[in-house]
C-alpha atoms as a PDB file:
ATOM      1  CA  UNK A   1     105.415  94.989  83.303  1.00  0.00           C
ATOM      2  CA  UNK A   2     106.408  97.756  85.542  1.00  0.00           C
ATOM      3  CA  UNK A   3     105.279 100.823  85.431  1.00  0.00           C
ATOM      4  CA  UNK A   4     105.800 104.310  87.420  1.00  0.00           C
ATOM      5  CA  UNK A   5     103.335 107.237  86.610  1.00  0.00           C
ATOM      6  CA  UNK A   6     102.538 110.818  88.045  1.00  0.00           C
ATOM      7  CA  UNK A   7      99.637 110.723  90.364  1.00  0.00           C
ATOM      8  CA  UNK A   8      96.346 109.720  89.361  1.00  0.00           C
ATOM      9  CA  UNK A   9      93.235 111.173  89.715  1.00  0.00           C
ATOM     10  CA  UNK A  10      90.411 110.131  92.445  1.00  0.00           C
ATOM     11  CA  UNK A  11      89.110 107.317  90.735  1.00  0.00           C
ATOM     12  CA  UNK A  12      91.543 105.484  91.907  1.00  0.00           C
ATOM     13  CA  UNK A  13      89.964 104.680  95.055  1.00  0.00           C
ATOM     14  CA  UNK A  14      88.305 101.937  92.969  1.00  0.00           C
ATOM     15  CA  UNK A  15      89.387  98.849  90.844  1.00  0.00           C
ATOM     16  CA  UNK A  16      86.549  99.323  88.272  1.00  0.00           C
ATOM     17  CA  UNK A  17      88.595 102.949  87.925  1.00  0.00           C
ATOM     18  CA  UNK A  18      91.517 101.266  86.071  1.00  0.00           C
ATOM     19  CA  UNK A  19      89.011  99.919  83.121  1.00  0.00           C
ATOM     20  CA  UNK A  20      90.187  96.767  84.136  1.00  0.00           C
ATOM     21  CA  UNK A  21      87.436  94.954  85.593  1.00  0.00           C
ATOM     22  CA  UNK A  22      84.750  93.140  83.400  1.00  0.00           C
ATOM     23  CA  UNK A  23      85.286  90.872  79.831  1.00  0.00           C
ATOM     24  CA  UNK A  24      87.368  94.090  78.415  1.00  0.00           C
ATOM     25  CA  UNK A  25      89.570  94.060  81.352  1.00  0.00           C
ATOM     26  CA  UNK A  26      93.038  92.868  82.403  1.00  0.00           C
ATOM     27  CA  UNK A  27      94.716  90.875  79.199  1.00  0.00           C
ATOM     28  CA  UNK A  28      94.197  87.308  79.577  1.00  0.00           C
ATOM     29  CA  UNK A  29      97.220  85.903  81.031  1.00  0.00           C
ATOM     30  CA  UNK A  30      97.411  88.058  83.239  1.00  0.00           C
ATOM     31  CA  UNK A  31      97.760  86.366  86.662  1.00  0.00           C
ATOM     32  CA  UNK A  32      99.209  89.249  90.051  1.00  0.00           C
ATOM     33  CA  UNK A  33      99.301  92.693  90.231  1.00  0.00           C
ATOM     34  CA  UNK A  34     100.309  94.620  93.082  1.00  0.00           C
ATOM     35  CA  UNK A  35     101.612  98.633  93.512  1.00  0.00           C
ATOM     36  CA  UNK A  36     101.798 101.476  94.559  1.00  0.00           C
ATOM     37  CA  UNK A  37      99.104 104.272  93.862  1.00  0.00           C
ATOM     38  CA  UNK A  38      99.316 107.973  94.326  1.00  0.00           C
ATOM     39  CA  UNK A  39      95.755 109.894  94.335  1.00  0.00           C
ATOM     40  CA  UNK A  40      95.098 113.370  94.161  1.00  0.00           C
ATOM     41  CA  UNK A  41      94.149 114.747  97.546  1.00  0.00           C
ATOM     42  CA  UNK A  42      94.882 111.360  99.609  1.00  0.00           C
ATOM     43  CA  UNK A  43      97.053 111.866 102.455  1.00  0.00           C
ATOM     44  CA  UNK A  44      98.061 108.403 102.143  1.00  0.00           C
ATOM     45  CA  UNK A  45      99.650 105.549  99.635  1.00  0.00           C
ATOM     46  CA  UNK A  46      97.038 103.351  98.098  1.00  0.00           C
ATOM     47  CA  UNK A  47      98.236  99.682  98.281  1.00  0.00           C
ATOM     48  CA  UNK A  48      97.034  97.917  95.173  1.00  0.00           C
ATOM     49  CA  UNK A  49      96.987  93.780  95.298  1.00  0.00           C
ATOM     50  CA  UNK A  50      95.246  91.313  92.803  1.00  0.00           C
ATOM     51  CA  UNK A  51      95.390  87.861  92.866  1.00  0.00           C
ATOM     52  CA  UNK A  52      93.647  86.025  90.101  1.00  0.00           C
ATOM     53  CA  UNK A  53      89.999  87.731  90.094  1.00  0.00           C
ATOM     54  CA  UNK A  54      90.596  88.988  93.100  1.00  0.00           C
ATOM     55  CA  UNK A  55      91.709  92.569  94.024  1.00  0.00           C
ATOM     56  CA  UNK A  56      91.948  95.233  97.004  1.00  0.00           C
ATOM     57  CA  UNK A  57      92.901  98.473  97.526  1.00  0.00           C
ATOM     58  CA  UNK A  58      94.250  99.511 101.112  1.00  0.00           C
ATOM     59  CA  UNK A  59      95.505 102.827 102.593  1.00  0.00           C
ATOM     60  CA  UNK A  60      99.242 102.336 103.461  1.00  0.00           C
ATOM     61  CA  UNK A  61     101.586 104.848 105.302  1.00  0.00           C
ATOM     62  CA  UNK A  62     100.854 108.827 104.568  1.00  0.00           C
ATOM     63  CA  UNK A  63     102.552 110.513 102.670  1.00  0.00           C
ATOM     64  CA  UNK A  64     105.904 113.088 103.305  1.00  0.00           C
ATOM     65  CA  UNK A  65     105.890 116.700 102.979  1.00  0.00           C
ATOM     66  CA  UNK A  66     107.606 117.263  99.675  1.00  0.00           C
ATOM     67  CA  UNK A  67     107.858 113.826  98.716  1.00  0.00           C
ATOM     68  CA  UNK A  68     107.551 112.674  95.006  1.00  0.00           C
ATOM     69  CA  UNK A  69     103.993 111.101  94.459  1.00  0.00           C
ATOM     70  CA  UNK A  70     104.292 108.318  92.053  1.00  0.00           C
ATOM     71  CA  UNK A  71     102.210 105.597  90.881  1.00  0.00           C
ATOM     72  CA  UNK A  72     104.465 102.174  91.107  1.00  0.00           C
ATOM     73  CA  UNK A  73     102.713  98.719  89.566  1.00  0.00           C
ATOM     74  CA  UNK A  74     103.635  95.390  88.514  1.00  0.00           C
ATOM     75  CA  UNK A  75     101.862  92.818  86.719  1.00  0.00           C
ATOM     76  CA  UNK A  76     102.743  89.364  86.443  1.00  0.00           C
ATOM     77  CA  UNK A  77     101.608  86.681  83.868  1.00  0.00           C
ATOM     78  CA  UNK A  78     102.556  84.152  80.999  1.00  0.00           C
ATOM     79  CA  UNK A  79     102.079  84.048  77.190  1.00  0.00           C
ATOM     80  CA  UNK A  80     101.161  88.059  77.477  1.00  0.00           C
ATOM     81  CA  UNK A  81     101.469  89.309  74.020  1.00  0.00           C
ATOM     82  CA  UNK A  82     102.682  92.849  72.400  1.00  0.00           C
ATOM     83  CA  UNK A  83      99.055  93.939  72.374  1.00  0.00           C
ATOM     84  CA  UNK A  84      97.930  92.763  75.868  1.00  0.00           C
ATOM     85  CA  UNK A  85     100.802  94.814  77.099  1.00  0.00           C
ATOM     86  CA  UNK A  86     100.116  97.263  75.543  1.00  0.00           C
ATOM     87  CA  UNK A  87      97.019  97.643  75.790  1.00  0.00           C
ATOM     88  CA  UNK A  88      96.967  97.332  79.552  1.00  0.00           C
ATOM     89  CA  UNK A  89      99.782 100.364  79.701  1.00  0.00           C
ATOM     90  CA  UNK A  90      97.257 102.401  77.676  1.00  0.00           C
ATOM     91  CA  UNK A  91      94.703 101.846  79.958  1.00  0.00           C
ATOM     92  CA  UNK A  92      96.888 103.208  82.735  1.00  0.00           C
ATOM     93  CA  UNK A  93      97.769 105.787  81.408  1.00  0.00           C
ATOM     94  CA  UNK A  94      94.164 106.948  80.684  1.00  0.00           C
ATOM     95  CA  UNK A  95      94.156 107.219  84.787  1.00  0.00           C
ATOM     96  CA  UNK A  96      96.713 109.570  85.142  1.00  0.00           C
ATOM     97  CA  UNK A  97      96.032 113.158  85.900  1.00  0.00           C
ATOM     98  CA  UNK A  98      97.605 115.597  83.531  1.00  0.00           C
ATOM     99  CA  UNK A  99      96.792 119.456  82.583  1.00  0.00           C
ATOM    100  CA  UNK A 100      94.846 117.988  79.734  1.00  0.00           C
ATOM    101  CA  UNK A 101      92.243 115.992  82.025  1.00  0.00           C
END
């Protein structure tokens, strides 16, 4: 499930940030994830990998002067149902900054 977001706010920095972690967390099924993450006032890409139960988040190359600042992430997994998707997306898309939050 890809999916490509405005920038998110500084709790990404952490996994625990995406709601994610824990029994409530990823969808079961649910098996890689890796992207892309844009956070407010980092100079630099956050590079997002998790393998099973494991995860990391590294700093990757700085950002460009006028450059878009997107959020890019993939998840991979079998038998993920219509909720599980969806459910993870809304999740996601708690994290993103907007003028409402």
């Amino acid at each position: 499930m890809p999916s490509t977001s405005p920038r998110s706010s500084p709790r990404a920095a952490s996994f625990a940030w995406l709601g994610l972690a824990g029994p409530d967390g990823l969808p079961a099924g649910v098996i890689r994830g890796k992207g892309i993450l844009a956070v407010t006032d980092a100079h630099a890409r956050l590079i997002f990998h998790l393998v099973g139960g494991r995860w990391t988040v590294s700093a990757g190359d700085p950002w460009h002067p006028g450059e878009d600042r997107l959020n890019e992430m993939v998840f991979i997994g079998r038998d993920l149902n219509d909720a599980g998707r969806t459910a993870l997306a809304a999740r996601l898309n708690e994290c993103v900054e907007t003028e409402e939050r």
